[in-house]
PDB file of N, CA and C in Angstrom:
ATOM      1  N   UNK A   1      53.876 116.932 107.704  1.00  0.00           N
ATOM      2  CA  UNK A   1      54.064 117.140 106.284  1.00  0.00           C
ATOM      3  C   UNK A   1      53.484 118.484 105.841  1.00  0.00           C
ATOM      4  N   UNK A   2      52.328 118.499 106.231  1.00  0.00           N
ATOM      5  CA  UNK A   2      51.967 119.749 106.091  1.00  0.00           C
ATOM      6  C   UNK A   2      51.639 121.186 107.510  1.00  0.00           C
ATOM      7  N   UNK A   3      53.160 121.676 107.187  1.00  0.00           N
ATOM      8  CA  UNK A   3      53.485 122.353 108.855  1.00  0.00           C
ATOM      9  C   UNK A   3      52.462 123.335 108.942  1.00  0.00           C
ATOM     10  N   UNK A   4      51.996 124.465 107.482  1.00  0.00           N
ATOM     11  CA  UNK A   4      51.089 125.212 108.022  1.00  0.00           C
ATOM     12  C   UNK A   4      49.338 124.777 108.172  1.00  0.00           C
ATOM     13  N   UNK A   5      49.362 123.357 107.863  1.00  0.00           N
ATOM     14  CA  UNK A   5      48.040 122.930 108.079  1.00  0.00           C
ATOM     15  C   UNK A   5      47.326 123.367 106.561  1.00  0.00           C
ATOM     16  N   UNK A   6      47.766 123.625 105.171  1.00  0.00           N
ATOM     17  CA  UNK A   6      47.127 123.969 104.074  1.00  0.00           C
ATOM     18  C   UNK A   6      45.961 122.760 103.910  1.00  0.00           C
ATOM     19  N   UNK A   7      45.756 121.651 104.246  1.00  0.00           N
ATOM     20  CA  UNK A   7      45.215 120.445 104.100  1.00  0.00           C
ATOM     21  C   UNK A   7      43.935 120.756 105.053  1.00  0.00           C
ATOM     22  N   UNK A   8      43.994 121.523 105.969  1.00  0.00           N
ATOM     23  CA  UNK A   8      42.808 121.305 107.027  1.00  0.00           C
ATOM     24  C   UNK A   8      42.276 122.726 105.910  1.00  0.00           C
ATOM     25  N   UNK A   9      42.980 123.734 106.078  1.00  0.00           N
ATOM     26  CA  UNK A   9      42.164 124.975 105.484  1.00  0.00           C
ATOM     27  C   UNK A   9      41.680 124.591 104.133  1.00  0.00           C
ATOM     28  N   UNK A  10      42.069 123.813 103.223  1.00  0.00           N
ATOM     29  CA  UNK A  10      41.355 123.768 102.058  1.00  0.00           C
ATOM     30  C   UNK A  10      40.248 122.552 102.505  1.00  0.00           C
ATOM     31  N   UNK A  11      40.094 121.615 103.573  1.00  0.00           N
ATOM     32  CA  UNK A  11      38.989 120.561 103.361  1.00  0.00           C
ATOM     33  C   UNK A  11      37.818 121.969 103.852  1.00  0.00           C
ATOM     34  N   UNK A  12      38.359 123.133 105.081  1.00  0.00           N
ATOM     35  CA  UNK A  12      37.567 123.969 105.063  1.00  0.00           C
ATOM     36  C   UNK A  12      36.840 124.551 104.221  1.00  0.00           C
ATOM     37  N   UNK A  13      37.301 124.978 103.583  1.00  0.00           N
ATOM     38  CA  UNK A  13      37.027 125.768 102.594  1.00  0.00           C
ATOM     39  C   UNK A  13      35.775 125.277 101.486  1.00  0.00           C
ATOM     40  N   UNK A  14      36.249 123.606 101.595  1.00  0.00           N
ATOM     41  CA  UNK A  14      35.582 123.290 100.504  1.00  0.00           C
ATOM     42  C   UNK A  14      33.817 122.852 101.125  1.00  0.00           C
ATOM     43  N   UNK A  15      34.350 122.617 102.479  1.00  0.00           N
ATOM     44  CA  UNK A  15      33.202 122.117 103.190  1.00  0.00           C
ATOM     45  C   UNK A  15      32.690 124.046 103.443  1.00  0.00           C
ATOM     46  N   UNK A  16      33.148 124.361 103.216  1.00  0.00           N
ATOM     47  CA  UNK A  16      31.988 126.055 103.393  1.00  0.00           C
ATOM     48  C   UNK A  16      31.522 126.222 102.250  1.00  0.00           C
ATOM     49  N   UNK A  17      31.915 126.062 100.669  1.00  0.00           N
ATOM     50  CA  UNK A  17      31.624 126.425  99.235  1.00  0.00           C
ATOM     51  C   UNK A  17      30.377 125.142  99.261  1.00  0.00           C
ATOM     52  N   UNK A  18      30.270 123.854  99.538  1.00  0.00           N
ATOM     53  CA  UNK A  18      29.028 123.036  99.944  1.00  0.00           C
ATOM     54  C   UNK A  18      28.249 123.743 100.426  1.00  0.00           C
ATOM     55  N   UNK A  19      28.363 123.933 101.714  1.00  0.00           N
ATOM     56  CA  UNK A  19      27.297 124.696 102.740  1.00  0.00           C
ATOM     57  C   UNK A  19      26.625 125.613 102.200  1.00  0.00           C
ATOM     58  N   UNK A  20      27.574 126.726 101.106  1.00  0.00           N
ATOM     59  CA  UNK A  20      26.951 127.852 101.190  1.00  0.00           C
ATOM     60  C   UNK A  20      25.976 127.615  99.159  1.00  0.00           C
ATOM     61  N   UNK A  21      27.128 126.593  98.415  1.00  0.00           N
ATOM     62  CA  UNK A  21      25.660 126.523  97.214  1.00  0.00           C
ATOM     63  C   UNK A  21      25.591 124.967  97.151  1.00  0.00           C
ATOM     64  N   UNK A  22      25.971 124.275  96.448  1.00  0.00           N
ATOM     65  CA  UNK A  22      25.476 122.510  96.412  1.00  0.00           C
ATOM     66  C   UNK A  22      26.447 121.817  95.627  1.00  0.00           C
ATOM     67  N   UNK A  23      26.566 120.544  95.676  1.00  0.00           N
ATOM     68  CA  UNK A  23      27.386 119.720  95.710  1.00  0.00           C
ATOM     69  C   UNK A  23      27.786 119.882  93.729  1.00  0.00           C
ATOM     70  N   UNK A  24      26.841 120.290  92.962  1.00  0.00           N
ATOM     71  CA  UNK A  24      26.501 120.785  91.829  1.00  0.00           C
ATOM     72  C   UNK A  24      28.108 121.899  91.643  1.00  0.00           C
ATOM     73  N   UNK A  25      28.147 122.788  92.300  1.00  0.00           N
ATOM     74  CA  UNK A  25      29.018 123.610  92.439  1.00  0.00           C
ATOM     75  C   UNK A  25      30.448 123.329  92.502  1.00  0.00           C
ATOM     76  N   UNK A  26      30.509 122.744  93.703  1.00  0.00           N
ATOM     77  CA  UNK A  26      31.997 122.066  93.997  1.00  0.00           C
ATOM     78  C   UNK A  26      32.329 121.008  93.182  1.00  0.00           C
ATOM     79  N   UNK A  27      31.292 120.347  92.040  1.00  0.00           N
ATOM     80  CA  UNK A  27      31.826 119.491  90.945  1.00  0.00           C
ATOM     81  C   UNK A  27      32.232 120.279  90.225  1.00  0.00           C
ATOM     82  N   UNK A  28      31.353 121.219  89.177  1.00  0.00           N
ATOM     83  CA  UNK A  28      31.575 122.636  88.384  1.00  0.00           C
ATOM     84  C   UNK A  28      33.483 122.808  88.967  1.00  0.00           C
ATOM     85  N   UNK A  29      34.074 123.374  90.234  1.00  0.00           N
ATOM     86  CA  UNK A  29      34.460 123.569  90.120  1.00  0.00           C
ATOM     87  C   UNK A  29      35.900 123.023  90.317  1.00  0.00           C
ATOM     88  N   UNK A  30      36.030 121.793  90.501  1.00  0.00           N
ATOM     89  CA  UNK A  30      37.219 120.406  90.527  1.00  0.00           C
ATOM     90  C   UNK A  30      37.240 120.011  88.623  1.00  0.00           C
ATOM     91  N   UNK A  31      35.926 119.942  87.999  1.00  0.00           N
ATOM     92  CA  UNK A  31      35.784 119.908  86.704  1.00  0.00           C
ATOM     93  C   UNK A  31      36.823 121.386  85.915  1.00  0.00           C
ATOM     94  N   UNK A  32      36.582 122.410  86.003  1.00  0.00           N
ATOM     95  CA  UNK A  32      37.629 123.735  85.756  1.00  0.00           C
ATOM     96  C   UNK A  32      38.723 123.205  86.424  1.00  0.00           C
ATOM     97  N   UNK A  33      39.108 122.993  87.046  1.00  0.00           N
ATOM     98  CA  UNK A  33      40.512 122.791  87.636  1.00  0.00           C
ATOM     99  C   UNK A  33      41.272 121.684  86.737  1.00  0.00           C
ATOM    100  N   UNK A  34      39.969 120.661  86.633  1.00  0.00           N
ATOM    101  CA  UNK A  34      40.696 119.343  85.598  1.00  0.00           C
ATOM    102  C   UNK A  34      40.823 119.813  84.249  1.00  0.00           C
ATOM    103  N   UNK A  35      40.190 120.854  83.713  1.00  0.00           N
ATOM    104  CA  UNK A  35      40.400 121.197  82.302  1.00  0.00           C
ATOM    105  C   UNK A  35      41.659 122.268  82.324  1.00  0.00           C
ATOM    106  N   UNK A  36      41.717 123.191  83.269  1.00  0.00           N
ATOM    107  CA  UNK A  36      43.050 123.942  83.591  1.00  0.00           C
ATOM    108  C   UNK A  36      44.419 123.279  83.290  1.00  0.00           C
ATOM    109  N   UNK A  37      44.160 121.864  84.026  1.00  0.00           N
ATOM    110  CA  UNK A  37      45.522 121.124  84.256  1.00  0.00           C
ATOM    111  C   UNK A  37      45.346 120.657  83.043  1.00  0.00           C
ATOM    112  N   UNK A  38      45.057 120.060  82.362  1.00  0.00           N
ATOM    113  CA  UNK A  38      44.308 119.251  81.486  1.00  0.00           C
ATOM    114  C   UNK A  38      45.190 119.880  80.357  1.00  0.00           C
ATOM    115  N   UNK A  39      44.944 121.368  80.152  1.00  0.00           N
ATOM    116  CA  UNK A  39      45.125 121.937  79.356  1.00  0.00           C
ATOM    117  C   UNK A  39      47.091 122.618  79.448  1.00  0.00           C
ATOM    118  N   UNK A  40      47.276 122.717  80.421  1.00  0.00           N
ATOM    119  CA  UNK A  40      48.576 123.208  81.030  1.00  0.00           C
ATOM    120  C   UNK A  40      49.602 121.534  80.395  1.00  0.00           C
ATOM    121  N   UNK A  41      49.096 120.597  81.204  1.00  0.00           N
ATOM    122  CA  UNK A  41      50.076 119.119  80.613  1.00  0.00           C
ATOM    123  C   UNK A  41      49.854 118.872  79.362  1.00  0.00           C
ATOM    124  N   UNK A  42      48.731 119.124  78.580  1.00  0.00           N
ATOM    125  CA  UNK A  42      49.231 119.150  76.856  1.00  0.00           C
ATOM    126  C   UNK A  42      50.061 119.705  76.171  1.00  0.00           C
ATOM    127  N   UNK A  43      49.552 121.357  76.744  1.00  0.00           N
ATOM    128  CA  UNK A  43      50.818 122.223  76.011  1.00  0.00           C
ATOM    129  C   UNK A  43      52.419 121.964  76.541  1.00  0.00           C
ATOM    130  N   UNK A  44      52.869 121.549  77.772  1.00  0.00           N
ATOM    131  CA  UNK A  44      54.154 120.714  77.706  1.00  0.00           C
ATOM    132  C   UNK A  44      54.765 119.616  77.423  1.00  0.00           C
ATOM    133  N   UNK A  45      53.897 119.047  77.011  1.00  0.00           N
ATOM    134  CA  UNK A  45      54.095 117.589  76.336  1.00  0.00           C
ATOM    135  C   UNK A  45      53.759 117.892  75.037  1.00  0.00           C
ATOM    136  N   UNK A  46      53.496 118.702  74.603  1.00  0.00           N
ATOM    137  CA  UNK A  46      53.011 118.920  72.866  1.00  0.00           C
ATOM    138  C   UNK A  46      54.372 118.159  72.114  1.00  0.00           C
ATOM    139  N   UNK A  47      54.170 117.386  71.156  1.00  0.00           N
ATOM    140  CA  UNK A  47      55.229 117.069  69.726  1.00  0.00           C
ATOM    141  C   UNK A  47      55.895 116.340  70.833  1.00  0.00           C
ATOM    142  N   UNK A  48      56.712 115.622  72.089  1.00  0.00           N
ATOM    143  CA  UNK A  48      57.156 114.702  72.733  1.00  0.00           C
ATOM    144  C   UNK A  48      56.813 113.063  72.488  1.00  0.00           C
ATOM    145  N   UNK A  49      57.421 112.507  72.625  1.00  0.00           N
ATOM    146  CA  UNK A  49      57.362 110.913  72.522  1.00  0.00           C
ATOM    147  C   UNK A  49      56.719 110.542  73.817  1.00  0.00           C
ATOM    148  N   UNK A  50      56.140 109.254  73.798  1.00  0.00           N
ATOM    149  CA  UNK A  50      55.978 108.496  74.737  1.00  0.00           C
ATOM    150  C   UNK A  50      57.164 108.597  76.227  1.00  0.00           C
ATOM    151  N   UNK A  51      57.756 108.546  76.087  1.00  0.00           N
ATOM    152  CA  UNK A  51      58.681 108.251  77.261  1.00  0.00           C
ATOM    153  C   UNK A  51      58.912 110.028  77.596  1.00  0.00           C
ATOM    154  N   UNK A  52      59.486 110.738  76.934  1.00  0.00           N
ATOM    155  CA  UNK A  52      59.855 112.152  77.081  1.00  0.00           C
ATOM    156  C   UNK A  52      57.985 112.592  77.742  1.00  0.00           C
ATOM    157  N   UNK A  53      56.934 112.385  76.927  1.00  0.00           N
ATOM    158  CA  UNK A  53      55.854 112.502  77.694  1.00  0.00           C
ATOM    159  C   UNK A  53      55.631 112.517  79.215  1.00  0.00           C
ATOM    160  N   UNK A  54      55.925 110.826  79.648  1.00  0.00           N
ATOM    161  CA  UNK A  54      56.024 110.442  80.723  1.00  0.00           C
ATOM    162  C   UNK A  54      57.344 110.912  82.649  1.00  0.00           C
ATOM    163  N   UNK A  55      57.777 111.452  81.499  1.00  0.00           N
ATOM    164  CA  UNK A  55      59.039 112.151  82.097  1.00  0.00           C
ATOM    165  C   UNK A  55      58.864 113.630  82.414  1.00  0.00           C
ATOM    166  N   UNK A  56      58.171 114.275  81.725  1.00  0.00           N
ATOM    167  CA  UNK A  56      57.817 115.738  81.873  1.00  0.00           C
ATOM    168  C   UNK A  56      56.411 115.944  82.450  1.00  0.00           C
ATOM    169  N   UNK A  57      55.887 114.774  82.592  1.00  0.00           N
ATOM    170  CA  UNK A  57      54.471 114.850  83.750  1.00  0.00           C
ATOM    171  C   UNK A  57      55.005 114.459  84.375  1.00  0.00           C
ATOM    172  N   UNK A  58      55.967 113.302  84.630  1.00  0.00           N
ATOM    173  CA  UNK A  58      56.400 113.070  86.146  1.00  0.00           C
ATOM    174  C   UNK A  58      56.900 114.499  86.855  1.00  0.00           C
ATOM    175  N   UNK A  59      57.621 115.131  86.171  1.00  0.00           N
ATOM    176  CA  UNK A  59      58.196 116.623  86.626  1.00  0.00           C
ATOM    177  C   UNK A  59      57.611 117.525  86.952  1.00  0.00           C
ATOM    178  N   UNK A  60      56.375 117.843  85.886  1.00  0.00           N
ATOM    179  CA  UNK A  60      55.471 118.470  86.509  1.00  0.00           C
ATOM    180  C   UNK A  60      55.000 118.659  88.091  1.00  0.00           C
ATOM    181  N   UNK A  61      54.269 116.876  87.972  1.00  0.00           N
ATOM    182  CA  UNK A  61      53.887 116.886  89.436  1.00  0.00           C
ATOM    183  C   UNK A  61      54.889 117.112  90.458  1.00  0.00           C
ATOM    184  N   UNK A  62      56.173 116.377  90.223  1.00  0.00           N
ATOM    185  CA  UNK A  62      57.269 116.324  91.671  1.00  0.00           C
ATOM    186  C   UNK A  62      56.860 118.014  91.263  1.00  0.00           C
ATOM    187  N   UNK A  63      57.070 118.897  90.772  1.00  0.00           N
ATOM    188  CA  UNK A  63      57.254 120.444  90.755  1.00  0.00           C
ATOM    189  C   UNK A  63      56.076 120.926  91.492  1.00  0.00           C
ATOM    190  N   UNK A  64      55.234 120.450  91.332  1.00  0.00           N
ATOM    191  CA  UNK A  64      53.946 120.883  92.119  1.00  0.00           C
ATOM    192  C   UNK A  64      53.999 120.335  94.196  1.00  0.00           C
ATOM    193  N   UNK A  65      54.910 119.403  94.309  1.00  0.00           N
ATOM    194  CA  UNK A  65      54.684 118.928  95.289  1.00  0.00           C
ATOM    195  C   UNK A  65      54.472 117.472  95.892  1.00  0.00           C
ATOM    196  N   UNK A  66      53.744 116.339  94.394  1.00  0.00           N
ATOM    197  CA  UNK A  66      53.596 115.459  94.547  1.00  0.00           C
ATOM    198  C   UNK A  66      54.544 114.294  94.583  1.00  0.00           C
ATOM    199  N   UNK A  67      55.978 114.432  95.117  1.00  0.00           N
ATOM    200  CA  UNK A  67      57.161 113.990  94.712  1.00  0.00           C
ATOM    201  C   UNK A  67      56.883 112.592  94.433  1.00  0.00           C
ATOM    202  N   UNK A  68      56.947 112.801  92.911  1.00  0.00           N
ATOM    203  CA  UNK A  68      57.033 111.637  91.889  1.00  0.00           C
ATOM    204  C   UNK A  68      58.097 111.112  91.514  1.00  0.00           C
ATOM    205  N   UNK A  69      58.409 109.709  91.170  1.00  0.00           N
ATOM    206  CA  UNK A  69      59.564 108.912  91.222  1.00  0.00           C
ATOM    207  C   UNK A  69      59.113 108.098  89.886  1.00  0.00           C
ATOM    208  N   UNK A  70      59.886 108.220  88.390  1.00  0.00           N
ATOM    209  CA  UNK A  70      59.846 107.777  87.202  1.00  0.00           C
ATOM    210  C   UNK A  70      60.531 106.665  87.097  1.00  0.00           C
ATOM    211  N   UNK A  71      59.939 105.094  87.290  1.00  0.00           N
ATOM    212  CA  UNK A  71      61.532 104.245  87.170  1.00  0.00           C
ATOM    213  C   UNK A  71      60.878 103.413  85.543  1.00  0.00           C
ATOM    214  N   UNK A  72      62.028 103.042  84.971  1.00  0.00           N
ATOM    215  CA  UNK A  72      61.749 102.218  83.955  1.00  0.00           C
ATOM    216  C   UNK A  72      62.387 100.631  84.722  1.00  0.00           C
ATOM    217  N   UNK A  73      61.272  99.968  84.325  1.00  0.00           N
ATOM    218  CA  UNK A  73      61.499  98.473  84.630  1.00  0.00           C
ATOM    219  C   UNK A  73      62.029  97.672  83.130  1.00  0.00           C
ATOM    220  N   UNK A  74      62.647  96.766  83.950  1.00  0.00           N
ATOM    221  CA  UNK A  74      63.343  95.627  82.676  1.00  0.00           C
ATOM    222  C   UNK A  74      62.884  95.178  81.680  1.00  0.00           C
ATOM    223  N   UNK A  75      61.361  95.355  82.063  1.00  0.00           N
ATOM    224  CA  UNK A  75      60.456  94.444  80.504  1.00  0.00           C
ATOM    225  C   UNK A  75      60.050  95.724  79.820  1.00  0.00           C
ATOM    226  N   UNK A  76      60.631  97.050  80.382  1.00  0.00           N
ATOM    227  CA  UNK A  76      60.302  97.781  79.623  1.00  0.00           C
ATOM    228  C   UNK A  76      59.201  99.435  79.506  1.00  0.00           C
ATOM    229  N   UNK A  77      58.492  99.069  80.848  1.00  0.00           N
ATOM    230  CA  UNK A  77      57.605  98.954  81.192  1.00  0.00           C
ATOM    231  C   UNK A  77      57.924 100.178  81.951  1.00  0.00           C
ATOM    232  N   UNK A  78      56.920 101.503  82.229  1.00  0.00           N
ATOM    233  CA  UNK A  78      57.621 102.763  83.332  1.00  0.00           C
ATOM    234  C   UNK A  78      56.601 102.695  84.079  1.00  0.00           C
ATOM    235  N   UNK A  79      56.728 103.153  85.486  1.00  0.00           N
ATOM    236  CA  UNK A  79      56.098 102.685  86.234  1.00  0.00           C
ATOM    237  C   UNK A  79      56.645 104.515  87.162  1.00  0.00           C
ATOM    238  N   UNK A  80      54.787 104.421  87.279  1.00  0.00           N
ATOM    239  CA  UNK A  80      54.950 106.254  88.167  1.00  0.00           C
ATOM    240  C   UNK A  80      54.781 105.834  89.772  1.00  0.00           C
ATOM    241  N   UNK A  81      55.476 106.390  90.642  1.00  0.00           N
ATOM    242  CA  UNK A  81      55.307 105.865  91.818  1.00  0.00           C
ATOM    243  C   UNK A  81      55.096 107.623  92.705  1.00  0.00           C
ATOM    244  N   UNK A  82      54.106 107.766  92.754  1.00  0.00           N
ATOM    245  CA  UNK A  82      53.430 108.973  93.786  1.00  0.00           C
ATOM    246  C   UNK A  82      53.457 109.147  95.241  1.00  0.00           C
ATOM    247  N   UNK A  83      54.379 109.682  95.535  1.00  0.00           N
ATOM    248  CA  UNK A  83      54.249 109.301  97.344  1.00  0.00           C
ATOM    249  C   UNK A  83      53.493 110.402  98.175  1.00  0.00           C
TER     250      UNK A  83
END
């Protein structure tokens, strides 16, 4: 799945940014990343409905990589399925 190995070089990476300041750090900086995104999926969902919401984060992510699958069930109900 992942042919050039991006998965081994980033657990690297993250296990060297530990090593080199403290676990303090590598929260600091997953915390910026969550306010980044955080901030990126509001402004595309801004003024959207519930469902149009749910539909344009599903897109997001499949766009990023996380191929996401949006189904609406019978009672109504949407259901995100992340593979």
């Amino acid at each position: 799945m992942f042919p050039n190995q991006y998965d081994v070089l980033a657990t690297e990476l993250m296990d060297e940014l530990h090593d080199m300041f403290d676990d303090s750090f590598v929260g600091k900086l997953f915390e910026r990343r969550m306010k980044k995104l955080e901030q990126k999926y509001q402004m595309a969902v801004s003024g959207q409905g519930f469902e149009k919401r749910l539909e344009t984060l599903a897109q997001i992510q499949d766009d990023d990589g996380y191929m996401v699958r949006l189904e609406k069930n019978y009672g109504g109900m949407n259901n995100i399925h992340v593979i």
